[in-house]
Protein backbone atom coordinates (compact mmCIF):
# COMPACT_ATOMS: atom_id res chain seq x y z
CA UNK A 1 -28.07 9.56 22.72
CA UNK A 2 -27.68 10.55 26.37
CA UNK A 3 -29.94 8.16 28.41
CA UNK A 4 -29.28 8.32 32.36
CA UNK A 5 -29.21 5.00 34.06
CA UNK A 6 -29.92 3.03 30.96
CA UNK A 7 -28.01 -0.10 30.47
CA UNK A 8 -26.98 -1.72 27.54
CA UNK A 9 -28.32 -5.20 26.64
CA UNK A 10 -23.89 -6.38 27.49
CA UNK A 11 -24.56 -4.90 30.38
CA UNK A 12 -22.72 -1.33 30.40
CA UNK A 13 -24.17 1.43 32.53
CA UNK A 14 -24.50 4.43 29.96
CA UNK A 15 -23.59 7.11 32.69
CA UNK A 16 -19.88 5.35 33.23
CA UNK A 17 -19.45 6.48 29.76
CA UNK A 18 -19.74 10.24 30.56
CA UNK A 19 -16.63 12.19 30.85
CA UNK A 20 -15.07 15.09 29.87
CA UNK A 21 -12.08 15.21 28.24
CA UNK A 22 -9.88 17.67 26.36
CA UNK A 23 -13.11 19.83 26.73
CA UNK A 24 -15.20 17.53 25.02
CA UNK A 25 -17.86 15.16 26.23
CA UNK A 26 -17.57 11.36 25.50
CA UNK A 27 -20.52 9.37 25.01
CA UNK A 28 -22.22 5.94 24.07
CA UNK A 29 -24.17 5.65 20.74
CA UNK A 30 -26.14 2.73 20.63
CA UNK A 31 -27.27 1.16 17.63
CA UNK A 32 -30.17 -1.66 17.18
CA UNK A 33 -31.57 -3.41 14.16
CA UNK A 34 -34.76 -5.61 13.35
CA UNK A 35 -33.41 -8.31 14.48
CA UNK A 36 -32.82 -7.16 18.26
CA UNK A 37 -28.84 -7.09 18.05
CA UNK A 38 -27.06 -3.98 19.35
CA UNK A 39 -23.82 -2.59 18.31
CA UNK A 40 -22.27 0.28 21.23
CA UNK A 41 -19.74 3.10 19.90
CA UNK A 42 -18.39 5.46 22.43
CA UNK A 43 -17.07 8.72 20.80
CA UNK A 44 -13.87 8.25 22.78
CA UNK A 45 -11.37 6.78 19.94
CA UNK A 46 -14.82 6.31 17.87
CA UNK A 47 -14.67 2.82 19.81
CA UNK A 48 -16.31 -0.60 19.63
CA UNK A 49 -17.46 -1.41 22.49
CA UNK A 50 -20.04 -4.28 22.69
CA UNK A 51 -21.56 -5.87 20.05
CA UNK A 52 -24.06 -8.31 20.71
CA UNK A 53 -25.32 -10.32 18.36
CA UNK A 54 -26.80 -14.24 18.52
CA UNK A 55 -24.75 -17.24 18.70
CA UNK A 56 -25.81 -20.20 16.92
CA UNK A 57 -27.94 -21.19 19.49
CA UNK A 58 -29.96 -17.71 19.25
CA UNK A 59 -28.19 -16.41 21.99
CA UNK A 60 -27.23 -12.56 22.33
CA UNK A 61 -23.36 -12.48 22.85
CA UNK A 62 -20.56 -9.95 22.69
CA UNK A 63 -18.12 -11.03 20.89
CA UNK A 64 -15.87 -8.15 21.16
CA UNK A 65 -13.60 -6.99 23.47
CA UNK A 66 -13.81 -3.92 25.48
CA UNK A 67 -13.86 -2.17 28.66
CA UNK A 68 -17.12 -1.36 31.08
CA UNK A 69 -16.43 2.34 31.36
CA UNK A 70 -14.19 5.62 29.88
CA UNK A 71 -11.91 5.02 33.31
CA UNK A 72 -11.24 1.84 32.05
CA UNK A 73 -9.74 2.84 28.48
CA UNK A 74 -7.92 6.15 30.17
CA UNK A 75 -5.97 3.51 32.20
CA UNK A 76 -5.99 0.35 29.67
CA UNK A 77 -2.71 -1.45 29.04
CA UNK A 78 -4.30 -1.96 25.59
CA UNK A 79 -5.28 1.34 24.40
CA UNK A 80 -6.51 0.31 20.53
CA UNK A 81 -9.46 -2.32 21.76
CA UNK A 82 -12.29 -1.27 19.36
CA UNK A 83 -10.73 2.08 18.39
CA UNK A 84 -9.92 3.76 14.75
CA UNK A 85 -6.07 3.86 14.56
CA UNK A 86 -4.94 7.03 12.64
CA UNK A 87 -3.78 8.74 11.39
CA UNK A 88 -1.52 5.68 10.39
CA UNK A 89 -2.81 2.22 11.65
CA UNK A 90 0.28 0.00 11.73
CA UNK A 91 3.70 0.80 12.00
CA UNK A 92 5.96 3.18 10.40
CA UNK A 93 10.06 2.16 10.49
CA UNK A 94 11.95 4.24 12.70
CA UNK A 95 9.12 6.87 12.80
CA UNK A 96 10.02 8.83 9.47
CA UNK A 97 8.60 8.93 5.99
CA UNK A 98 9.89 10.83 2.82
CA UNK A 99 6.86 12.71 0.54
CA UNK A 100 7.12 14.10 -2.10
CA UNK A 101 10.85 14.94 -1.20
CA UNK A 102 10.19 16.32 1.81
CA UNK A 103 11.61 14.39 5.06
CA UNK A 104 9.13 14.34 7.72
CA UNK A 105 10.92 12.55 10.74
CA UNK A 106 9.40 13.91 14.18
CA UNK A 107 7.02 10.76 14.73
CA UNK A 108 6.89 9.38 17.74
CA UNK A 109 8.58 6.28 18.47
CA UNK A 110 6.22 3.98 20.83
CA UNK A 111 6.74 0.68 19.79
CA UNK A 112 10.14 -0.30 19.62
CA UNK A 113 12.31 1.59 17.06
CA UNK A 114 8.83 2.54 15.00
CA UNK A 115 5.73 4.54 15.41
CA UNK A 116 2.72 2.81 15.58
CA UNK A 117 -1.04 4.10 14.89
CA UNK A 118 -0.35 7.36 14.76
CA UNK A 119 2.07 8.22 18.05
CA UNK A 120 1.08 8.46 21.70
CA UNK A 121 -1.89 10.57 20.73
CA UNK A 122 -3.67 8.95 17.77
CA UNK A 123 -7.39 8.81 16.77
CA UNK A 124 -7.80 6.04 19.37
CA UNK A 125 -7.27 8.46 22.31
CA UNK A 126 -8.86 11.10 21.12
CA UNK A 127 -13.15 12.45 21.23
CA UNK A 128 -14.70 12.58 18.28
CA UNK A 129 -17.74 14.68 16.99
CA UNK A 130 -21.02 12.27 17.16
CA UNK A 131 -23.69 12.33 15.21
CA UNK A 132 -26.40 9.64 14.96
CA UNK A 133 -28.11 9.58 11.82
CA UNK A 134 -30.73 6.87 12.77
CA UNK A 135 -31.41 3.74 14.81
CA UNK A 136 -28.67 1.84 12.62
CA UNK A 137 -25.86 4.27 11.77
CA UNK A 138 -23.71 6.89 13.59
CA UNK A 139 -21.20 9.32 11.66
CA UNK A 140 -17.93 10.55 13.98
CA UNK A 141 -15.81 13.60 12.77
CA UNK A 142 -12.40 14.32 14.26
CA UNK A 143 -10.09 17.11 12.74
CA UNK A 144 -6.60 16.41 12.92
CA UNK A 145 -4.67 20.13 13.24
CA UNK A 146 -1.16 19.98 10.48
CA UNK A 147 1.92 18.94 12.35
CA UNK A 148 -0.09 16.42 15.03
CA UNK A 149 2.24 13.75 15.38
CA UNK A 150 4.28 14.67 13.44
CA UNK A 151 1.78 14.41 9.91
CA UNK A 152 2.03 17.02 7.26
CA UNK A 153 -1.79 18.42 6.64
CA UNK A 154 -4.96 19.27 8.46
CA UNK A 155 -6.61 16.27 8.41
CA UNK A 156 -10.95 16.18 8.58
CA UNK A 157 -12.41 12.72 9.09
CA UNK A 158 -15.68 11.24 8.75
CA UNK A 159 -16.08 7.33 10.01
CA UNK A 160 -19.66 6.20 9.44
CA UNK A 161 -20.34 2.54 11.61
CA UNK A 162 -23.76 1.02 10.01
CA UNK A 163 -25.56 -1.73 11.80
CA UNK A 164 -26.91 -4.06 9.34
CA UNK A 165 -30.13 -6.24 9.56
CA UNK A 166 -27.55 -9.25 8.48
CA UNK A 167 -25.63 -8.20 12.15
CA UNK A 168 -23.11 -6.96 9.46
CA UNK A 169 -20.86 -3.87 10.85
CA UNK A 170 -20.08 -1.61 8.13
CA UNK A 171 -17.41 1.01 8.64
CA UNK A 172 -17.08 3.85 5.56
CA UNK A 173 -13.89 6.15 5.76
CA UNK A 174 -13.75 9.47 4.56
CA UNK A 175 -10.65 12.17 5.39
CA UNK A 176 -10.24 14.77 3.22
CA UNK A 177 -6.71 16.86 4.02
CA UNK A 178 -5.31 20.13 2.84
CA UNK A 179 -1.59 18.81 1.70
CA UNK A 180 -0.36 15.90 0.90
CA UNK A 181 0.09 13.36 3.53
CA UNK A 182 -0.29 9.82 4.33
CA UNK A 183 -3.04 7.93 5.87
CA UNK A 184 -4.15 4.48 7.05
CA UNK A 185 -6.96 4.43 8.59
CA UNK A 186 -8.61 0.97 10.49
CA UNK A 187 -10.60 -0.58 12.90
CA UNK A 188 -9.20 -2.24 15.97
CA UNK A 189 -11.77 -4.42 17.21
CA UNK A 190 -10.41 -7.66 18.70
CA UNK A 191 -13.05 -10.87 18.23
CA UNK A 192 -13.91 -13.65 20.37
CA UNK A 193 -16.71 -15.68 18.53
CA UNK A 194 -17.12 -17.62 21.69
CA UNK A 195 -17.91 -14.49 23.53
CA UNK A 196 -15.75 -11.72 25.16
CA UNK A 197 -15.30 -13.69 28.64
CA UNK A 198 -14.04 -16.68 26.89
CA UNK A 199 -10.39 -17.00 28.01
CA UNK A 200 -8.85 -18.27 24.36
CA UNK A 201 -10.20 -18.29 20.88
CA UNK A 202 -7.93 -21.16 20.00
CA UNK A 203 -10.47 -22.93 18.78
CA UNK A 204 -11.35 -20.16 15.82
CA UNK A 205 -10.38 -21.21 12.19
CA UNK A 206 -10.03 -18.06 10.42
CA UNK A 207 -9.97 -17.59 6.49
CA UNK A 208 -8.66 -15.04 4.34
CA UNK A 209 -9.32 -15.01 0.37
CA UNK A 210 -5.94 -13.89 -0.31
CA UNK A 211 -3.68 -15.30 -3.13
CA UNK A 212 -0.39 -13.07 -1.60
CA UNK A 213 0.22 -11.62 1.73
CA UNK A 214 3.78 -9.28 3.05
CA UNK A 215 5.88 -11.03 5.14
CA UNK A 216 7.45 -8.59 7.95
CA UNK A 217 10.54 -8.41 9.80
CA UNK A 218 10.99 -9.31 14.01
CA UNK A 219 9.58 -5.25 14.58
CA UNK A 220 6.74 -5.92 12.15
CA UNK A 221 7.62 -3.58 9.09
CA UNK A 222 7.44 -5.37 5.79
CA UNK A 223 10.37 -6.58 4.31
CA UNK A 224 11.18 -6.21 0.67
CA UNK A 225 10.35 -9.56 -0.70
CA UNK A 226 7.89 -9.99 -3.72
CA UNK A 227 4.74 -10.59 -2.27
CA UNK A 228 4.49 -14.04 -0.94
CA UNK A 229 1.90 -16.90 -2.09
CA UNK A 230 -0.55 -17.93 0.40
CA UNK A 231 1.30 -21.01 1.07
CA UNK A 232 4.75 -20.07 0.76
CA UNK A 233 7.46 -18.99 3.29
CA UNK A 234 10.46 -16.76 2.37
CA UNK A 235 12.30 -19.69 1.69
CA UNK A 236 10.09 -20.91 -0.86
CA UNK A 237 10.03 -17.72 -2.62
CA UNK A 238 13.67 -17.90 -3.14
CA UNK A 239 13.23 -21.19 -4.82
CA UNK A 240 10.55 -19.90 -7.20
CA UNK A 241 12.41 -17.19 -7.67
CA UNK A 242 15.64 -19.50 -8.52
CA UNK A 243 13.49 -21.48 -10.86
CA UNK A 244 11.41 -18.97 -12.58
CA UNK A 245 14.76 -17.24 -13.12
CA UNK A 246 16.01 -20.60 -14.89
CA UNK A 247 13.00 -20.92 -17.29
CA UNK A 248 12.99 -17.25 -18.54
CA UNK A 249 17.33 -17.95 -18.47
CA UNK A 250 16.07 -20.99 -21.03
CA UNK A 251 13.50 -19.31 -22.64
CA UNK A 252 15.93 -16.86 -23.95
CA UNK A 253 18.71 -19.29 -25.13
């Protein structure tokens, strides 16, 4: 894995991915497949770094963003570009949860009145365990110790990033904990079709196969509507609402 003055084919110099930190070493993994694309994971935050794959024209481009070296991310005013969010990707309201009865309400709060992706130490800031398994796959292992951030549990996780010969990225989860607790585990990886230096992707059309999605609130925690239809807004659920209320009302009589 550890190749001095190699360079990846985006450009990155391997040795400004070399650091220690927390007593560990981080690291770039790079994966190729037949087709000559490379995907670049860093076991700092089990990060996305580059991926380079071809355009339409045949062109190698990286089409995610990311930073050129581990300085970079230490000092980033985006710390999730690429990374595995955990233990809980997204927010969490006011930084407190109720399981099973029990209150647990010592999250952080670092992003307005809620936690988000796991406090000011989540899996995005810490350095994994890396293992590559072959040209086209990598497995990263990070052990969460009970009580981090504020999570009930010791928490052992396995994320396994495949490089298909499509230029597919496959990403397999796998945590396994000793009591119960909650997880959400995801990739951050911000795209740019266009390429990573392209300064908007306002010209990306973007579809989801979704017949519902949650509407949330101005801090971005879901609100407690019935799921939404594709095409509606909260005001047009209260109409259906109102009129599916009036048939069933009719229904009855």
């Amino acid at each position: 894995i550890y190749m001095k003055n190699k360079v990846t084919l985006s450009g990155l110099q391997i040795d400004a991915f070399n650091k220690q930190i927390d007593s560990k070493m981080t690291m770039l993994c790079i994966l190729t497949n037949k087709r000559g694309a490379e995907l670049t994971i860093t076991n700092y935050g089990a990060k996305i770094v580059p991926l380079m794959v071809p355009d339409r024209s045949g062109k190698l481009t990286d089409v995610v963003t990311g930073h050129n070296s581990i300085e970079e991310y230490l000092v980033s005013e985006e710390p999730y570009f690429g990374a595995i969010c955990g233990r809980y990707g997204n927010r969490i309201a006011k930084g407190k949860f109720v399981l099973d009865g029990t209150v647990y309400d010592k999250l952080a709060i670092n992003n307005g009145p809620n936690s988000l992706h796991g406090g000011l130490k989540g899996f995005n800031a810490v350095v994994w365990d890396l293992k590559q398994i072959d040209e086209q796959t990598v497995e990263l292992k990070y052990t969460s110790a009970d009580g981090e951030e504020g999570f009930p549990g010791q928490l052992e996780t396995t994320v396994t990033y495949h490089f298909s010969d499509d230029n597919e990225v496959v990403i397999m989860y796998n945590a396994v904990t000793d009591k119960p607790t909650v997880l959400n585990l995801t990739n951050h990886s911000y795209f740019n079709l266009s390429g990573a230096g392209d300064p908007s992707i306002g010209d990306h059309l973007l579809t989801i196969n979704a017949d519902y999605y949650l509407p949330t609130d101005e801090t971005a925690i879901p609100v407690s509507y019935t799921h939404l239809r594709a095409h509606e807004t909260p005001e047009h659920l209260v109409c259906r609402l109102l009129l599916e209320k009036k048939k069933t009302n009719k229904i009855k009589k």
